[in-house]
N, C-alpha and C. Protein backbone atom coordinates (compact mmCIF):
# COMPACT_ATOMS: atom_id res chain seq x y z
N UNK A 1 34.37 17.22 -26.83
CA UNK A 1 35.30 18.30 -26.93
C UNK A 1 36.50 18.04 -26.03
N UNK A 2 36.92 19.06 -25.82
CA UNK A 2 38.54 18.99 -24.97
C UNK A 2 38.20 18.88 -23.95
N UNK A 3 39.16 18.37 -22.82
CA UNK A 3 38.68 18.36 -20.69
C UNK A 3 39.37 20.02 -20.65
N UNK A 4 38.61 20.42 -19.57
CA UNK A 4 38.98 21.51 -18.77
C UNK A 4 40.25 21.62 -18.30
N UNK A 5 40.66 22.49 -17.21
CA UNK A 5 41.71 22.51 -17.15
C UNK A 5 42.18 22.03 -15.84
N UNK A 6 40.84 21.80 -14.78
CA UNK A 6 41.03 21.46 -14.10
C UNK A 6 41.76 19.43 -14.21
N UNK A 7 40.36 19.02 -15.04
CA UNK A 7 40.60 17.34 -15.59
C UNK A 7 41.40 17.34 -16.02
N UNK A 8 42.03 18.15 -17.32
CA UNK A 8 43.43 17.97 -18.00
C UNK A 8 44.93 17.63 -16.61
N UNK A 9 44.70 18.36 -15.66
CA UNK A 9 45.99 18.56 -14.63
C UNK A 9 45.38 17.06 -14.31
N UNK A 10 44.16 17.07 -13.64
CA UNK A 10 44.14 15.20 -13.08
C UNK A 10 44.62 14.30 -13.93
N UNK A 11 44.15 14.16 -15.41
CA UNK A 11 44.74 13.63 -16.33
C UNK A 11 46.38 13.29 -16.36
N UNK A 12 47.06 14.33 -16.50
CA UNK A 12 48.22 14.52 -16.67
C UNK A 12 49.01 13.84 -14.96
N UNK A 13 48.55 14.19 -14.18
CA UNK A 13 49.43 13.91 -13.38
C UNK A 13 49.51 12.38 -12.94
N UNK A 14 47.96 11.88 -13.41
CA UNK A 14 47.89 10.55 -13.06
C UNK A 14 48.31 9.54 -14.41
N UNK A 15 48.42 10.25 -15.30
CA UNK A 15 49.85 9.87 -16.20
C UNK A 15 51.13 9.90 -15.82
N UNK A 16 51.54 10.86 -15.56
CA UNK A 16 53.14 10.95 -14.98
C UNK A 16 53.35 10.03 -14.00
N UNK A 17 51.91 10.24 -12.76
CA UNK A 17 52.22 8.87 -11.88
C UNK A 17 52.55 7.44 -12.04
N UNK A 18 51.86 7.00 -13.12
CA UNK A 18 51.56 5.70 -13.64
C UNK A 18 52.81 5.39 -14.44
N UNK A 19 54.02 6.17 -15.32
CA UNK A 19 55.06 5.71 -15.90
C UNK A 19 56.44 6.61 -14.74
N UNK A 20 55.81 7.06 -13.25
CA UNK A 20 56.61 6.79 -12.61
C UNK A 20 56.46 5.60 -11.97
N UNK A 21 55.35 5.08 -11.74
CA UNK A 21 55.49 3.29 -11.16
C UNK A 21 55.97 2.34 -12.18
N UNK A 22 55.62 2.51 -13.20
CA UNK A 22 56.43 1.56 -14.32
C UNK A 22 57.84 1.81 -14.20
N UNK A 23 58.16 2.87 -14.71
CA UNK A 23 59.68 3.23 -14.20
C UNK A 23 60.67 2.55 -13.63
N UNK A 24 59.85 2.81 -12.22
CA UNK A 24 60.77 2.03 -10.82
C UNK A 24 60.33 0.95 -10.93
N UNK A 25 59.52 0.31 -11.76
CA UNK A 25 59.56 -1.21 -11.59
C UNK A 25 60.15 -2.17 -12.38
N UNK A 26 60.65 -1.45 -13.13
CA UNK A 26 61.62 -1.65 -14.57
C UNK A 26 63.14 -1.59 -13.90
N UNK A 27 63.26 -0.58 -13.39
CA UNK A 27 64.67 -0.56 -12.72
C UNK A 27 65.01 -1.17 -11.82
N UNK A 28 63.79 -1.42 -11.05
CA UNK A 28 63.93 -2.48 -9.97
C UNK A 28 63.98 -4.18 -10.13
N UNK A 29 63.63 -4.27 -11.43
CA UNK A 29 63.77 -5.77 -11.90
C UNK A 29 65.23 -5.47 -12.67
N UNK A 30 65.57 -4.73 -13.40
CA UNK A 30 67.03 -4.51 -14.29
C UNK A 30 68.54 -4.54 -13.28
N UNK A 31 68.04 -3.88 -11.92
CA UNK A 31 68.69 -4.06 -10.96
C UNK A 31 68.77 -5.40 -10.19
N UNK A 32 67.61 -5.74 -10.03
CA UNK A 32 68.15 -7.03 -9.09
C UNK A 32 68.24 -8.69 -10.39
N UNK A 33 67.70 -8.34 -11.41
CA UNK A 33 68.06 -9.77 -12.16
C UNK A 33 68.33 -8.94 -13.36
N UNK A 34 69.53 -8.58 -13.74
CA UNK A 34 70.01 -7.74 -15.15
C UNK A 34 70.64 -9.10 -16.14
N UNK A 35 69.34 -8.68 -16.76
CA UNK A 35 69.49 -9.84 -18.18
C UNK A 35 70.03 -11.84 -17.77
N UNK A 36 69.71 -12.09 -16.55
CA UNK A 36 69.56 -13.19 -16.14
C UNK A 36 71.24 -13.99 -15.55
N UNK A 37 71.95 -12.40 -15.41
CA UNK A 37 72.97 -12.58 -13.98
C UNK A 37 72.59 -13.05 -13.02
N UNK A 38 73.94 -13.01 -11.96
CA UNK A 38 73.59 -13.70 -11.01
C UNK A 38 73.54 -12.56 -9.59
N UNK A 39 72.69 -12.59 -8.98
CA UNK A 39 72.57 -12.00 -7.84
C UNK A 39 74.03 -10.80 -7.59
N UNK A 40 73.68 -9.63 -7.68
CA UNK A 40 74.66 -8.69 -7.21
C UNK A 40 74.97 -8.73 -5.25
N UNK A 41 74.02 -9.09 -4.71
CA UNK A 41 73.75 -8.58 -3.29
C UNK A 41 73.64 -9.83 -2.84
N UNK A 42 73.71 -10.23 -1.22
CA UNK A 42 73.21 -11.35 -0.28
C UNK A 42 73.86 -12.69 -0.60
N UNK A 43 73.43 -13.42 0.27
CA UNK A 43 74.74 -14.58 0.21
C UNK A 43 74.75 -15.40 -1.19
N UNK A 44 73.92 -15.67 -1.87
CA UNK A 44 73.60 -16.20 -3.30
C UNK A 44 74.94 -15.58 -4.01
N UNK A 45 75.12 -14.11 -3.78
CA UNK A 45 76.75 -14.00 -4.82
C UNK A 45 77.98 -14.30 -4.38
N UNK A 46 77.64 -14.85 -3.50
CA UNK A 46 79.31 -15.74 -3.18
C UNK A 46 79.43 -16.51 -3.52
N UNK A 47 78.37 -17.26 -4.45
CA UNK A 47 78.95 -18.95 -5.08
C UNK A 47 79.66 -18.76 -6.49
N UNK A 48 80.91 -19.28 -6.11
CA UNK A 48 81.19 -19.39 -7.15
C UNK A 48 82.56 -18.30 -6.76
N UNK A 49 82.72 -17.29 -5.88
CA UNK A 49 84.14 -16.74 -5.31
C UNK A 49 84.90 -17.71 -4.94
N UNK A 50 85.81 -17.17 -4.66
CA UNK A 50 87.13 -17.61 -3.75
C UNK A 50 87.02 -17.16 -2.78
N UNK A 51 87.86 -18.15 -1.70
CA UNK A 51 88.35 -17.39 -0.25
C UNK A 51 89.50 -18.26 -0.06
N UNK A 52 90.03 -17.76 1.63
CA UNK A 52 91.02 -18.10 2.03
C UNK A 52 90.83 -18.84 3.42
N UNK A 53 90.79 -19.96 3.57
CA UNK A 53 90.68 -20.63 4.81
C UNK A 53 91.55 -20.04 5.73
N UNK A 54 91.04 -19.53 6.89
CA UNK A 54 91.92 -18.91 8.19
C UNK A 54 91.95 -19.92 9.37
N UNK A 55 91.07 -20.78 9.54
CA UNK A 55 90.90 -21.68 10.64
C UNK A 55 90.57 -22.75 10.21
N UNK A 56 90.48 -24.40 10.75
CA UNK A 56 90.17 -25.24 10.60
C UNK A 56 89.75 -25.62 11.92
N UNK A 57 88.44 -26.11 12.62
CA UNK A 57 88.26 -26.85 13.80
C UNK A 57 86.88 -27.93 13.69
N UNK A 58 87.69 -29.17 13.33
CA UNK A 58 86.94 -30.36 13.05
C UNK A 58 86.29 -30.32 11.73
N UNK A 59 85.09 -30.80 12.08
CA UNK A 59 84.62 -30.50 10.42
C UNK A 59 83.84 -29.33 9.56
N UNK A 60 84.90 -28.72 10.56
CA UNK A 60 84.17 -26.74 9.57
C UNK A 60 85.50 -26.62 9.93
N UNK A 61 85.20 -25.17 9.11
CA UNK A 61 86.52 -24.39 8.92
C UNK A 61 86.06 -22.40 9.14
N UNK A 62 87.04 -21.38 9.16
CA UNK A 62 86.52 -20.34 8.79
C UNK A 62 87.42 -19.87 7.67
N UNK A 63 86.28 -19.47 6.86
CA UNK A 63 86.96 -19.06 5.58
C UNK A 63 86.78 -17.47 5.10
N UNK A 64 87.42 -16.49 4.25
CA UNK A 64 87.59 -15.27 4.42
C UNK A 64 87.26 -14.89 3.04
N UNK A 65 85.75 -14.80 2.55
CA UNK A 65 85.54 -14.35 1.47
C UNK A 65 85.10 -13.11 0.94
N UNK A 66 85.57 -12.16 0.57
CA UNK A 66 84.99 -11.08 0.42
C UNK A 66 85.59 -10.02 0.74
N UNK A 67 86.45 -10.37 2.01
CA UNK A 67 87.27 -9.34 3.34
C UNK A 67 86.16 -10.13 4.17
N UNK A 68 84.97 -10.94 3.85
CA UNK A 68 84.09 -11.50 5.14
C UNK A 68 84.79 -12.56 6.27
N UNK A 69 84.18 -13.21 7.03
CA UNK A 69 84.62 -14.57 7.86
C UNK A 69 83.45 -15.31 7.94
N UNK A 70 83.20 -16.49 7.26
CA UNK A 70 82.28 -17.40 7.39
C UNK A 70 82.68 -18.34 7.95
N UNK A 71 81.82 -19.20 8.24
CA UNK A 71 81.61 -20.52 8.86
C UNK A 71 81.48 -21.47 7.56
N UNK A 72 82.49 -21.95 7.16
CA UNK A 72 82.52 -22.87 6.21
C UNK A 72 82.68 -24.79 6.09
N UNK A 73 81.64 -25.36 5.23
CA UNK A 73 81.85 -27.05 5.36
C UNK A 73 82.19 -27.19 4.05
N UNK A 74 82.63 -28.53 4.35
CA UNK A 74 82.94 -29.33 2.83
C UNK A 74 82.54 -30.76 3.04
N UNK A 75 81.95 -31.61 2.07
CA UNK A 75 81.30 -32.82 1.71
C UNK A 75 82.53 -34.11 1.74
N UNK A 76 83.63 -34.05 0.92
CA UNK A 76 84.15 -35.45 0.87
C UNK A 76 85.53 -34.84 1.66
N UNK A 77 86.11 -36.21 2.10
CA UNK A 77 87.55 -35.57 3.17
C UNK A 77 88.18 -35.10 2.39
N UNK A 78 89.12 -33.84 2.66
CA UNK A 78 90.03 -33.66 1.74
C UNK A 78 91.52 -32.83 2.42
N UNK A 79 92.51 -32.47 2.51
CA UNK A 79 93.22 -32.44 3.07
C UNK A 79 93.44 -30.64 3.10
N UNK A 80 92.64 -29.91 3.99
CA UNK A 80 92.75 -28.55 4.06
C UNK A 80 93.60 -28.55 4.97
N UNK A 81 94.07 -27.01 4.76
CA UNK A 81 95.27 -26.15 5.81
C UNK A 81 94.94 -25.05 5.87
N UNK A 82 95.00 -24.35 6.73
CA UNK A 82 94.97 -22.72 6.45
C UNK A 82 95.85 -21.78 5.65
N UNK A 83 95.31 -21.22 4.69
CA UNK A 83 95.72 -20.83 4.05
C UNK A 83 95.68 -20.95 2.46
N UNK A 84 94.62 -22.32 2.06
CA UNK A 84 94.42 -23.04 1.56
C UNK A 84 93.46 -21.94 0.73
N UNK A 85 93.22 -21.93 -0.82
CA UNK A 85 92.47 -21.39 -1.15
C UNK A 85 90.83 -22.13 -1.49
N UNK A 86 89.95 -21.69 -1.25
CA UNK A 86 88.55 -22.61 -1.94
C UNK A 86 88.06 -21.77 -2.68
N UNK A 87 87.02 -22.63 -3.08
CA UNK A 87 85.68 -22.02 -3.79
C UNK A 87 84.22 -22.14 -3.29
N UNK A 88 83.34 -21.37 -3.50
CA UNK A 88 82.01 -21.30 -2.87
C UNK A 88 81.24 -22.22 -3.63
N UNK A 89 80.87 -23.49 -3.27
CA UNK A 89 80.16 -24.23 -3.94
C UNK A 89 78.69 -23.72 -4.09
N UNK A 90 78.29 -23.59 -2.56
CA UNK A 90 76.61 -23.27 -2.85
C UNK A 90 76.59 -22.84 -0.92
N UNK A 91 75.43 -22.39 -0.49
CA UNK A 91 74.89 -21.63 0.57
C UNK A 91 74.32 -22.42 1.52
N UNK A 92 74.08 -23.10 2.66
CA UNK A 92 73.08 -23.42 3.53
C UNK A 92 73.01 -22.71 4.80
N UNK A 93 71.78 -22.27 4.75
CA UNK A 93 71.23 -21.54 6.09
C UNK A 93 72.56 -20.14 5.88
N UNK A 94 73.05 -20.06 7.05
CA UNK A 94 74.81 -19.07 7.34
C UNK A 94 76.28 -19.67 7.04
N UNK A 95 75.98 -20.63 6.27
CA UNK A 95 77.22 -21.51 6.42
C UNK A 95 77.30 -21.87 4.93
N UNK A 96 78.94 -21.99 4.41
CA UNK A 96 79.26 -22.07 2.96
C UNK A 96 79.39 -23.46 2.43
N UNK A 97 79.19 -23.95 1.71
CA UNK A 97 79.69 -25.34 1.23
C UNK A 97 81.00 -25.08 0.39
N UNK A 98 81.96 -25.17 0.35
CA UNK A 98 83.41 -24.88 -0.34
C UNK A 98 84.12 -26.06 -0.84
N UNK A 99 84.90 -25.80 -1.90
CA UNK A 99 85.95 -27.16 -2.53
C UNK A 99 86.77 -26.48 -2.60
N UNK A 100 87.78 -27.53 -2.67
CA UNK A 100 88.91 -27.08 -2.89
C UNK A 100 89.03 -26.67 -4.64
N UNK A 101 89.91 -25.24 -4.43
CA UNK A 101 90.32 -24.12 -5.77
C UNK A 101 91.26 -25.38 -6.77
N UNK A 102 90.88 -25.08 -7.95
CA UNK A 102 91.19 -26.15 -9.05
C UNK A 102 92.26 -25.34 -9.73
């Protein structure tokens, strides 16, 4: 026959619970990897910006991406200035790998 009314409320609520954890776990994957973009948040979405070199001292530089100030390197010599625009190649540790803007 039918549950009581007490079981029906356990029933029910531990339904509602269960497609509120699905829910947020749906939104929480749609949010942080939406349809196989790239990172909205943390240093992973700066590859691939622009910035503006503000400093050069030896073989780093600081570069201004975002409104940020990083600590930025680059791989082959190439003839930077400040003021110079780059691009975010890729991330190590706190520090940017950058080329020069094409």
């Amino acid at each position: 026959m039918g549950l009581s009314g007490a079981a029906l409320d356990i029933v029910l609520i531990l339904v509602a619970l269960a497609f509120f954890l699905l829910g947020a776990w749906m939104g929480r994957m749609l949010t942080r990897y939406p349809f196989g973009r790239k990172p909205y948040t943390g240093m992973e979405s700066l590859i691939g910006s622009t910035g503006v070199i503000k400093s050069i001292k030896g073989e780093s530089m600081e570069v201004t991406v975002d409104g940020q100030v990083w600590i930025a390197f680059y791989d082959e010599r190439k003839n930077f200035k400040a003021g110079d625009e780059v691009v975010v190649k890729g991330v190590e540790g706190l520090k940017l790998k950058v080329d020069q803007k094409k």
